[in-house]
Protein backbone atom coordinates (compact mmCIF):
# COMPACT_ATOMS: atom_id res chain seq x y z
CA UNK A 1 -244.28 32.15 -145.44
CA UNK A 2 -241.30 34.26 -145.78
CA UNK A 3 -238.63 35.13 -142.82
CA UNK A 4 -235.93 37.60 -142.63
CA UNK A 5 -232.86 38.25 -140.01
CA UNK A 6 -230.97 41.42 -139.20
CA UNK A 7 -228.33 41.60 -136.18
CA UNK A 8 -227.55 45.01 -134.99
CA UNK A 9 -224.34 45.43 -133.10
CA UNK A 10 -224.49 48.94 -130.34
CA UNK A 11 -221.40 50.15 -128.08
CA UNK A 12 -222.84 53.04 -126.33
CA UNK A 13 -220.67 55.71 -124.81
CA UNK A 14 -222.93 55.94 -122.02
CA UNK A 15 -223.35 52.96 -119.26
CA UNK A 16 -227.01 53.59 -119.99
CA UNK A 17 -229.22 54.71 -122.91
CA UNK A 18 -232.57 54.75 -124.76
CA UNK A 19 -231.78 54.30 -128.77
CA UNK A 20 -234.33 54.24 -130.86
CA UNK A 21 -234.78 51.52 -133.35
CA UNK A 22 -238.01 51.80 -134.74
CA UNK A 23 -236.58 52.71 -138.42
CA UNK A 24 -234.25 49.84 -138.24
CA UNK A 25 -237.12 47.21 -137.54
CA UNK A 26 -238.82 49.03 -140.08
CA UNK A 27 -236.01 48.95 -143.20
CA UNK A 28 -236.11 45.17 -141.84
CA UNK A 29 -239.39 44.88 -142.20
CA UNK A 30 -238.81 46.19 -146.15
CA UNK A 31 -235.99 43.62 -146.76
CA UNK A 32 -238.35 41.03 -145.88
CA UNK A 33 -240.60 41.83 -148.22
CA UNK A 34 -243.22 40.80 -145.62
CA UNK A 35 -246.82 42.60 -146.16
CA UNK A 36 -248.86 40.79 -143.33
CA UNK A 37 -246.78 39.43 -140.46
CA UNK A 38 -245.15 40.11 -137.18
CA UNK A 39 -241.53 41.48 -136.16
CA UNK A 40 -239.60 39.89 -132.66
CA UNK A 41 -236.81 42.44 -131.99
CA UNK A 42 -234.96 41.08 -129.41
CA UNK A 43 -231.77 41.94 -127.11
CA UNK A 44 -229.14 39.66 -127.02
CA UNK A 45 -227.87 40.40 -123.90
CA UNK A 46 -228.99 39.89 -120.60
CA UNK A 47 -228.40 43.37 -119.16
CA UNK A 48 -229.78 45.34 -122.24
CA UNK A 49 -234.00 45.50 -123.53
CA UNK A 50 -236.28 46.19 -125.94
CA UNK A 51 -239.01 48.86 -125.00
CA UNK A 52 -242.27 50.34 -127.26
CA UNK A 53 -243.37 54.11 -125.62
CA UNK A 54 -242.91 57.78 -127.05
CA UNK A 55 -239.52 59.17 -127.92
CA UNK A 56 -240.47 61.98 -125.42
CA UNK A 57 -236.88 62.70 -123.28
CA UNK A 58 -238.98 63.11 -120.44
CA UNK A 59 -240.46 59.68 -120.21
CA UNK A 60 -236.91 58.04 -120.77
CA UNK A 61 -235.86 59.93 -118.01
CA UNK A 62 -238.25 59.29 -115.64
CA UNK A 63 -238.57 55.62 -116.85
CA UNK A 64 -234.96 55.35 -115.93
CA UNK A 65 -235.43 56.91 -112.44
CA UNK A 66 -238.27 54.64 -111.44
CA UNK A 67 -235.93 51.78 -112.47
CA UNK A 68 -233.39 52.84 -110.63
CA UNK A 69 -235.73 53.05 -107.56
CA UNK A 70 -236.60 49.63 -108.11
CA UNK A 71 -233.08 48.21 -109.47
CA UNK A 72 -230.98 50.55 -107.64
CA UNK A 73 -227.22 50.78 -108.56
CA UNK A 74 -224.78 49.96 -105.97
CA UNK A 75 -222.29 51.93 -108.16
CA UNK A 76 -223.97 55.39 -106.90
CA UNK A 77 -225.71 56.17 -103.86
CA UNK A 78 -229.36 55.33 -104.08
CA UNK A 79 -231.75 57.76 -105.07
CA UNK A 80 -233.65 57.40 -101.15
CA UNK A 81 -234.93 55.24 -98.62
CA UNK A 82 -237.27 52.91 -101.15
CA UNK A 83 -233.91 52.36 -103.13
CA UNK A 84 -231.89 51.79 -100.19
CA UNK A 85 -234.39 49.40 -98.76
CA UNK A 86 -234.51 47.33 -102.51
CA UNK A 87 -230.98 46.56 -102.37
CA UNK A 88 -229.95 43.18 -101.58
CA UNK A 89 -229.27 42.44 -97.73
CA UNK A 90 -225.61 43.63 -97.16
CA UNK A 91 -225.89 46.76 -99.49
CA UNK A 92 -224.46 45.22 -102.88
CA UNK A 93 -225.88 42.25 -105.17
CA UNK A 94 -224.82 38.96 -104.82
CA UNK A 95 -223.88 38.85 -108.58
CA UNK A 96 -220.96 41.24 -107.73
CA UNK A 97 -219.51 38.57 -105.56
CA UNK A 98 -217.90 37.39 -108.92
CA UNK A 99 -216.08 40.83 -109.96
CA UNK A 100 -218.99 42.42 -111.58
CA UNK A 101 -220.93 45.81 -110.75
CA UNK A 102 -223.79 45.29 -112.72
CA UNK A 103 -226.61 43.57 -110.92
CA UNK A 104 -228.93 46.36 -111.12
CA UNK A 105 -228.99 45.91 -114.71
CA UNK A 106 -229.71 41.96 -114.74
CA UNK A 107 -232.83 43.67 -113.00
CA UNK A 108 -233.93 46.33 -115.05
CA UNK A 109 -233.66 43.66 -117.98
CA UNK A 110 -236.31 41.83 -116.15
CA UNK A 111 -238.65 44.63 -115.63
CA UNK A 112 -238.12 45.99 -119.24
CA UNK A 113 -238.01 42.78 -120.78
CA UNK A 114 -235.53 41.63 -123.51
CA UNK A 115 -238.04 41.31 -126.44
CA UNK A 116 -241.52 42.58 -128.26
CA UNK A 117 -243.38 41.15 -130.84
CA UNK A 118 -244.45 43.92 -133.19
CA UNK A 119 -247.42 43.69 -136.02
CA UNK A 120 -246.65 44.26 -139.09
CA UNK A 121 -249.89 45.35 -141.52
CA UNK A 122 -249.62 46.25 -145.44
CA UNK A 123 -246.05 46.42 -144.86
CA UNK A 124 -245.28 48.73 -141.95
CA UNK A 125 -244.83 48.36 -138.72
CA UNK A 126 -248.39 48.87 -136.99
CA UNK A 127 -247.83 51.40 -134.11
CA UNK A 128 -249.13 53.61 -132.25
CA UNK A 129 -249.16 57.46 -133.01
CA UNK A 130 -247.01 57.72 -130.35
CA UNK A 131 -245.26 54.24 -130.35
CA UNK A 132 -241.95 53.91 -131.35
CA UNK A 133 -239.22 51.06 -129.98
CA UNK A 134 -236.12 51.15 -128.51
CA UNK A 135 -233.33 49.54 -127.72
CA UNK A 136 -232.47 49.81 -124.15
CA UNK A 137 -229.19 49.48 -122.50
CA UNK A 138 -228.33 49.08 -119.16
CA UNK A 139 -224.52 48.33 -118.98
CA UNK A 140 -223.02 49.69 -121.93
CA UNK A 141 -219.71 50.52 -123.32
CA UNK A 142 -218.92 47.45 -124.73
CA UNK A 143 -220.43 45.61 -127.55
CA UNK A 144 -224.09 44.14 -127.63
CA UNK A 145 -226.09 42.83 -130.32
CA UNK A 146 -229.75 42.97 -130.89
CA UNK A 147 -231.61 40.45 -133.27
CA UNK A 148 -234.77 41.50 -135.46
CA UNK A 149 -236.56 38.42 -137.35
CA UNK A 150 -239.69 39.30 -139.49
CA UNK A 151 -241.89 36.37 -140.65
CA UNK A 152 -244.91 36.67 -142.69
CA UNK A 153 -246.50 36.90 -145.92
């Protein structure tokens, strides 16, 4: 059994963003060496995620909309009446209470999720056609690491 570890440090200029990692799990996945085995690619930060769907703008775009209408952010007035009903009672998060303004993200990390567990067959990642995987921020501009660990044979 062999097992390999790559941390990945991002500082997006953007407060959000979709990034896709799929060729950095992959070159991973060659250090390792690993033919038959699986790949955890994980966020290490509990307002960021790790996502598998097309690199299609569109999706990103509306995948960030519906999580805004479910995590709303009190930093910008919600998107309508769902989102305005989702916030916390009061209008704000409770988490802010303590200086911060990023609740909404906390959220949207546990809709997302912070990890996947990828297959890895004869080497390569085994996606989709359309799969490829992302690393998804939600409070950026400062910096974040991500952790990829490949074990196999």
């Amino acid at each position: 059994m062999k097992s390999h570890t790559t941390y990945k440090t991002f500082q997006t200029e953007k407060r959000r963003e979709w990034i896709r990692i799929t060729e950095d799990v992959q070159a991973t996945v060659d250090e390792a060496g690993v033919g038959e085995g699986m790949a955890l690619v994980s966020a290490m930060h509990i307002t960021a995620g790790v996502w598998v769907n097309d690199d299609e703008p569109g999706i990103q775009a509306d995948a960030l909309e519906w999580l805004d209408k479910l995590a709303p952010p009190s930093w910008q007035p919600p998107a309508n009446q769902v989102a305005e009903e989702l916030l916390p009672e009061g209008g704000d998060y409770r988490h802010h209470r303590g200086g911060e303004d990023n609740g909404d993200a906390h959220l949207k990390n546990l809709l997302v999720h912070h990890q996947v567990v990828l297959p890895v067959t004869e080497g390569r990642l085994d996606l989709g056609p359309w799969q490829q995987v992302f690393y998804a921020e939600f409070d950026g501009r400062r910096p974040k690491r991500l952790v990829i660990k490949v074990i196999g044979e």
